[in-house]
N, C-alpha and C. Protein backbone atom coordinates (compact mmCIF):
# COMPACT_ATOMS: atom_id res chain seq x y z
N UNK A 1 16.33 20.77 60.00
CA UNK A 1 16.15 22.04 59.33
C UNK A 1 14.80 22.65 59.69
N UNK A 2 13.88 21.83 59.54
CA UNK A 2 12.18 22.74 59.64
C UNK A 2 12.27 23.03 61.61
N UNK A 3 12.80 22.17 61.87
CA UNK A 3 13.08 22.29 63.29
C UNK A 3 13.40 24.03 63.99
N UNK A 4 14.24 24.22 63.36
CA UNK A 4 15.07 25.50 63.23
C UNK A 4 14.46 26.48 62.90
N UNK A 5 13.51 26.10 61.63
CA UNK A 5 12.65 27.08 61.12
C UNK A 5 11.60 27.39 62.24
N UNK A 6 11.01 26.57 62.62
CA UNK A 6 9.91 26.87 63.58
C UNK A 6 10.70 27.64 65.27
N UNK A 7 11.86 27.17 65.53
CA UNK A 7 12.37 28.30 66.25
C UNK A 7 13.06 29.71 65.58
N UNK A 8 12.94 30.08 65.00
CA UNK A 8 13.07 31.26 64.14
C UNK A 8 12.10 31.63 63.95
N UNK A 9 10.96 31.65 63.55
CA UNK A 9 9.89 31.93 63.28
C UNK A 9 8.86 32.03 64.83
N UNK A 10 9.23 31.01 65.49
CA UNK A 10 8.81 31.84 67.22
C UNK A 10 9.42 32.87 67.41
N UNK A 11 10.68 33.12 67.38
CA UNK A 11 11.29 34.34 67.79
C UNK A 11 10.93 35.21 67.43
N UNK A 12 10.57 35.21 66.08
CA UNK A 12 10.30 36.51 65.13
C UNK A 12 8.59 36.79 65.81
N UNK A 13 7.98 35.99 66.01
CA UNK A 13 6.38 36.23 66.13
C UNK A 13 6.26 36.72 67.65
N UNK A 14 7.57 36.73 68.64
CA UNK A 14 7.70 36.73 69.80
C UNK A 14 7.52 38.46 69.87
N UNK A 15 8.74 38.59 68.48
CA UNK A 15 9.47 39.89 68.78
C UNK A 15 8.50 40.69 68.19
N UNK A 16 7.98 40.77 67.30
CA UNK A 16 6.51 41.19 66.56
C UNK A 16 5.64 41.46 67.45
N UNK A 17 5.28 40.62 68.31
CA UNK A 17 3.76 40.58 69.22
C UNK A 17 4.36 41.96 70.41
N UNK A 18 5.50 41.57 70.69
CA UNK A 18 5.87 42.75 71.83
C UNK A 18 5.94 43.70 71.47
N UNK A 19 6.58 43.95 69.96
CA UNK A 19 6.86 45.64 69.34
C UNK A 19 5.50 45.71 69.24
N UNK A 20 4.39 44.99 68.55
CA UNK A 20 3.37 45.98 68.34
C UNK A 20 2.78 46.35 69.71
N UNK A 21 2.53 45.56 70.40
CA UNK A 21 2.29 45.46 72.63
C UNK A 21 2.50 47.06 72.67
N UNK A 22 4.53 47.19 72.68
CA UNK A 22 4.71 48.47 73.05
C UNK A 22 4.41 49.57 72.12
N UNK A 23 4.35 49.53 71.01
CA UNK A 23 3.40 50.41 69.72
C UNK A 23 1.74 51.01 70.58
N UNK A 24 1.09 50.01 70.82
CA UNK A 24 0.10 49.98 71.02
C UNK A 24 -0.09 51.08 72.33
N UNK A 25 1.07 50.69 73.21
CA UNK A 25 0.61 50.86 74.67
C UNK A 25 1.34 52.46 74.44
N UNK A 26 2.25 52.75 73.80
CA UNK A 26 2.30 54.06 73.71
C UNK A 26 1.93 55.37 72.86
N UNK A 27 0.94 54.47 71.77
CA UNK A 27 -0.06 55.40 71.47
C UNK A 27 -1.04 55.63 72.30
N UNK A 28 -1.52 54.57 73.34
CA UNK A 28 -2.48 54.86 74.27
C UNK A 28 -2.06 55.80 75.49
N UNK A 29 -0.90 55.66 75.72
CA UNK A 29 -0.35 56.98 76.41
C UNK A 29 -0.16 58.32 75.77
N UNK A 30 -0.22 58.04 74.28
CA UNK A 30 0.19 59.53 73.78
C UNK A 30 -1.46 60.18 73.81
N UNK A 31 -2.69 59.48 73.63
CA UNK A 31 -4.05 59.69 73.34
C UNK A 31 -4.75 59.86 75.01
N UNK A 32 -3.92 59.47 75.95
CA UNK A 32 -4.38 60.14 77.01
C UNK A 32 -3.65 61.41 77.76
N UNK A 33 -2.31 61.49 77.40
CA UNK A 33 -2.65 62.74 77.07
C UNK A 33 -2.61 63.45 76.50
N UNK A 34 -3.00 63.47 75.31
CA UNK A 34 -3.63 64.37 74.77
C UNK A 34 -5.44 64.89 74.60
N UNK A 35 -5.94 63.81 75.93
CA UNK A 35 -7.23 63.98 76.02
C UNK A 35 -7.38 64.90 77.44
N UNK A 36 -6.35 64.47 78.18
CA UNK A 36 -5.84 65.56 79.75
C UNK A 36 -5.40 66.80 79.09
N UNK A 37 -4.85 67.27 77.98
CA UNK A 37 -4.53 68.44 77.53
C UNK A 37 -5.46 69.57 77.17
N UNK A 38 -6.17 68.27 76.27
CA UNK A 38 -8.05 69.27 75.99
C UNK A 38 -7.46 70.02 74.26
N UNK A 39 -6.58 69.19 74.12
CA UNK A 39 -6.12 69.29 71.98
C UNK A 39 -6.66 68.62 71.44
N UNK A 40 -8.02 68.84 70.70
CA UNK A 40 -8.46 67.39 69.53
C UNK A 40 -7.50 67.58 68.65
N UNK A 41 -7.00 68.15 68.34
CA UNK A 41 -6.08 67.69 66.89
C UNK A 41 -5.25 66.75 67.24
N UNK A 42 -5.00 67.14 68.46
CA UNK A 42 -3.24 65.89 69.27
C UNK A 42 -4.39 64.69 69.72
N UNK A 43 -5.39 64.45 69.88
CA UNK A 43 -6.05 63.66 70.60
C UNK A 43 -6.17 62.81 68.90
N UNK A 44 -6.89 63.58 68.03
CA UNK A 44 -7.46 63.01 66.81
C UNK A 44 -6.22 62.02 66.27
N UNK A 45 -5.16 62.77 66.44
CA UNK A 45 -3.69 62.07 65.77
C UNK A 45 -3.32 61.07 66.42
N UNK A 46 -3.69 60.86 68.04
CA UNK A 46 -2.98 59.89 68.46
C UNK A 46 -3.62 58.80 68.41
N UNK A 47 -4.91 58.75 68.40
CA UNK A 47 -6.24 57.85 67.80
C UNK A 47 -5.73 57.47 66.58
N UNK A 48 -5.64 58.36 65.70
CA UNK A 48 -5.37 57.34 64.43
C UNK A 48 -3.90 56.53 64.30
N UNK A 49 -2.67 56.98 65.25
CA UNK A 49 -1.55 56.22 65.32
C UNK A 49 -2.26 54.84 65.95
N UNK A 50 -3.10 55.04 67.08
CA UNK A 50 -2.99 53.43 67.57
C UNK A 50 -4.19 52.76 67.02
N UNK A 51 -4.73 53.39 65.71
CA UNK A 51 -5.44 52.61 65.37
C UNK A 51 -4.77 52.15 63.55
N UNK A 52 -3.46 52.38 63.56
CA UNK A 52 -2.71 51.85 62.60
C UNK A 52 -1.63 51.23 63.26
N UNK A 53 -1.58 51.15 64.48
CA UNK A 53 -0.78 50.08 65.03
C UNK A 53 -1.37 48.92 65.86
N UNK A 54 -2.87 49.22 65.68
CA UNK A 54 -3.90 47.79 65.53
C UNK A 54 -3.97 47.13 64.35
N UNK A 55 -4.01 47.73 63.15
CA UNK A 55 -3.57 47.10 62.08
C UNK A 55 -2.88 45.96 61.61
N UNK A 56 -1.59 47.34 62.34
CA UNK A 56 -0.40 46.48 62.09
C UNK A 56 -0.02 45.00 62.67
N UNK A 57 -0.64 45.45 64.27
CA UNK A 57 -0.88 43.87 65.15
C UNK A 57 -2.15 42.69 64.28
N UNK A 58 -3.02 43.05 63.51
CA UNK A 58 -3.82 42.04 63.17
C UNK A 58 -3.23 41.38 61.44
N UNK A 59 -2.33 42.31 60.82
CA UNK A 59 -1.96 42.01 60.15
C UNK A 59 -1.02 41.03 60.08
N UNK A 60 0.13 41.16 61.17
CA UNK A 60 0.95 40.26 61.72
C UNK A 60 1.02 38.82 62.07
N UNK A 61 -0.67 39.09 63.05
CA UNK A 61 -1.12 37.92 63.64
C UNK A 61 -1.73 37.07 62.31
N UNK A 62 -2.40 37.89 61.63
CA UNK A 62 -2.73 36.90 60.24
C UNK A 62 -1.16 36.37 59.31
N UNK A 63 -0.73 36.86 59.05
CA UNK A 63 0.67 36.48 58.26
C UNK A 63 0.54 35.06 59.54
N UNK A 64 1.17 35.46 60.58
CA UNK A 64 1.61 34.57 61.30
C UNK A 64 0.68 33.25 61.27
N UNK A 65 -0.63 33.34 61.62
CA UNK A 65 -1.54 31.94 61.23
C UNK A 65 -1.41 31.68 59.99
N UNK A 66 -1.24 32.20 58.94
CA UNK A 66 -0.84 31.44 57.32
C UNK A 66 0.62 30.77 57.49
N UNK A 67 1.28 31.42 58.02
CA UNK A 67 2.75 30.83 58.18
C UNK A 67 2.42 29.48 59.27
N UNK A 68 2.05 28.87 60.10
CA UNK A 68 2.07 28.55 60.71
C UNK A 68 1.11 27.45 60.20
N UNK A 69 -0.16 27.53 59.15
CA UNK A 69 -0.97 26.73 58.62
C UNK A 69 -0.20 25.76 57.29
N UNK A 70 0.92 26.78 56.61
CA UNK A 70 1.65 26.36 55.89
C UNK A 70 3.06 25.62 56.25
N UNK A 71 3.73 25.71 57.14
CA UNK A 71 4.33 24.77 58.39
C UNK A 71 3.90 23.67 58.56
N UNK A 72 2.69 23.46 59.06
CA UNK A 72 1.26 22.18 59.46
C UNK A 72 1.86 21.19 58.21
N UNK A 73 1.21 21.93 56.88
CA UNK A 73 1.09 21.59 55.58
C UNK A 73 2.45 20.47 55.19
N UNK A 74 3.34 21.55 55.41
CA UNK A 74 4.48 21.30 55.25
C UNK A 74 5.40 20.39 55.63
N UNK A 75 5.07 20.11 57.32
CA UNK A 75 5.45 18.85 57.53
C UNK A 75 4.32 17.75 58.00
N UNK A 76 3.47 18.15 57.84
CA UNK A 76 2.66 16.91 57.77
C UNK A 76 2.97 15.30 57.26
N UNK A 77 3.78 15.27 56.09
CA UNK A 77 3.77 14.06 56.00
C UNK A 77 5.45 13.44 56.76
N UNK A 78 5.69 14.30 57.55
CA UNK A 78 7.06 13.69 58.88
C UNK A 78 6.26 13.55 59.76
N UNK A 79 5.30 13.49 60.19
CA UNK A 79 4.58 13.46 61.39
C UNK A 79 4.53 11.46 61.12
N UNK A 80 5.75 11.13 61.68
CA UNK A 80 5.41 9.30 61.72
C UNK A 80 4.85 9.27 62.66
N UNK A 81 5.14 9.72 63.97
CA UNK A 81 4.86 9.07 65.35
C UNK A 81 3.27 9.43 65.70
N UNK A 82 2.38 10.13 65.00
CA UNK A 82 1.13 10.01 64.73
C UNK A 82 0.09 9.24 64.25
N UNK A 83 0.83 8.01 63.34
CA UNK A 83 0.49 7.10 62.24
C UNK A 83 0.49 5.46 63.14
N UNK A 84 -0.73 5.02 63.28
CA UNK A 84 -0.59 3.79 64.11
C UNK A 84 0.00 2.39 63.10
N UNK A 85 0.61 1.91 63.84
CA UNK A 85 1.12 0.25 62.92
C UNK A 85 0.38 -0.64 62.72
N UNK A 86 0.22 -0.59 61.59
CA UNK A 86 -0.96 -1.98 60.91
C UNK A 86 -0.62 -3.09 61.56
N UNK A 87 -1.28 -3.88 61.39
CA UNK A 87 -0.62 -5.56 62.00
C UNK A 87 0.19 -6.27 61.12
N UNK A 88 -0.12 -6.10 59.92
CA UNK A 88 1.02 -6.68 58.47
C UNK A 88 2.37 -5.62 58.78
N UNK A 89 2.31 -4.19 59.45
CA UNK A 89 3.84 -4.06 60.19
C UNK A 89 4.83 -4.62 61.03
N UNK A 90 3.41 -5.17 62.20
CA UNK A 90 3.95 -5.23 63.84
C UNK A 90 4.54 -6.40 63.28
N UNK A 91 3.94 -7.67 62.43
CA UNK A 91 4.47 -9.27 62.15
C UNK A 91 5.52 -9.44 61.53
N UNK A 92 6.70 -10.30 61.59
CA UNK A 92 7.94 -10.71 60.90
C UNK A 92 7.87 -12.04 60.54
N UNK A 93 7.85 -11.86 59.02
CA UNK A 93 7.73 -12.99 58.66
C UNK A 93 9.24 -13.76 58.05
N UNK A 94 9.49 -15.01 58.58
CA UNK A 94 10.89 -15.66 58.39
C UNK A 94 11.15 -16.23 56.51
């Protein structure tokens, strides 16, 4: 099950990181030109779109490190194959 979760939760952080990517990259096209046009109002507006779709990317990326710190948390105590064998393990006693 947590298995699953953590591929679901890549996908989603996959699909997140690219929408905001293309968010980003086409407010920076809308803010150049509107700086080749010589409109501050269209220039002023497109500045503040990609600087609420920086936001939106740092907001994301934070959710995503809490999700991902709480995951850790979460399965931490399945993590056997991390845990070395005492010697009162390795011995069989008859």
């Amino acid at each position: 099950m947590a298995v699953w979760l953590l591929i679901v939760f890549v996908g989603i952080n996959i699909f997140l990181t690219a929408w905001c990517g293309f968010l980003l990259l086409c407010a920076a096209g809308r803010a150049k030109a509107a700086a080749a046009s010589g409109n501050e109002q269209v220039l002023t507006a497109a500045i503040r779109d990609a600087g609420r779709h920086v936001i939106t990317f740092l907001t994301m990326a934070f959710l995503a490190v809490v999700f991902w710190a709480g995951m850790v948390y979460w399965l931490w105590p399945d993590v056997t194959f991390l845990r070395r064998e005492t010697p009162a393990e390795k011995s069989v006693s008859v």
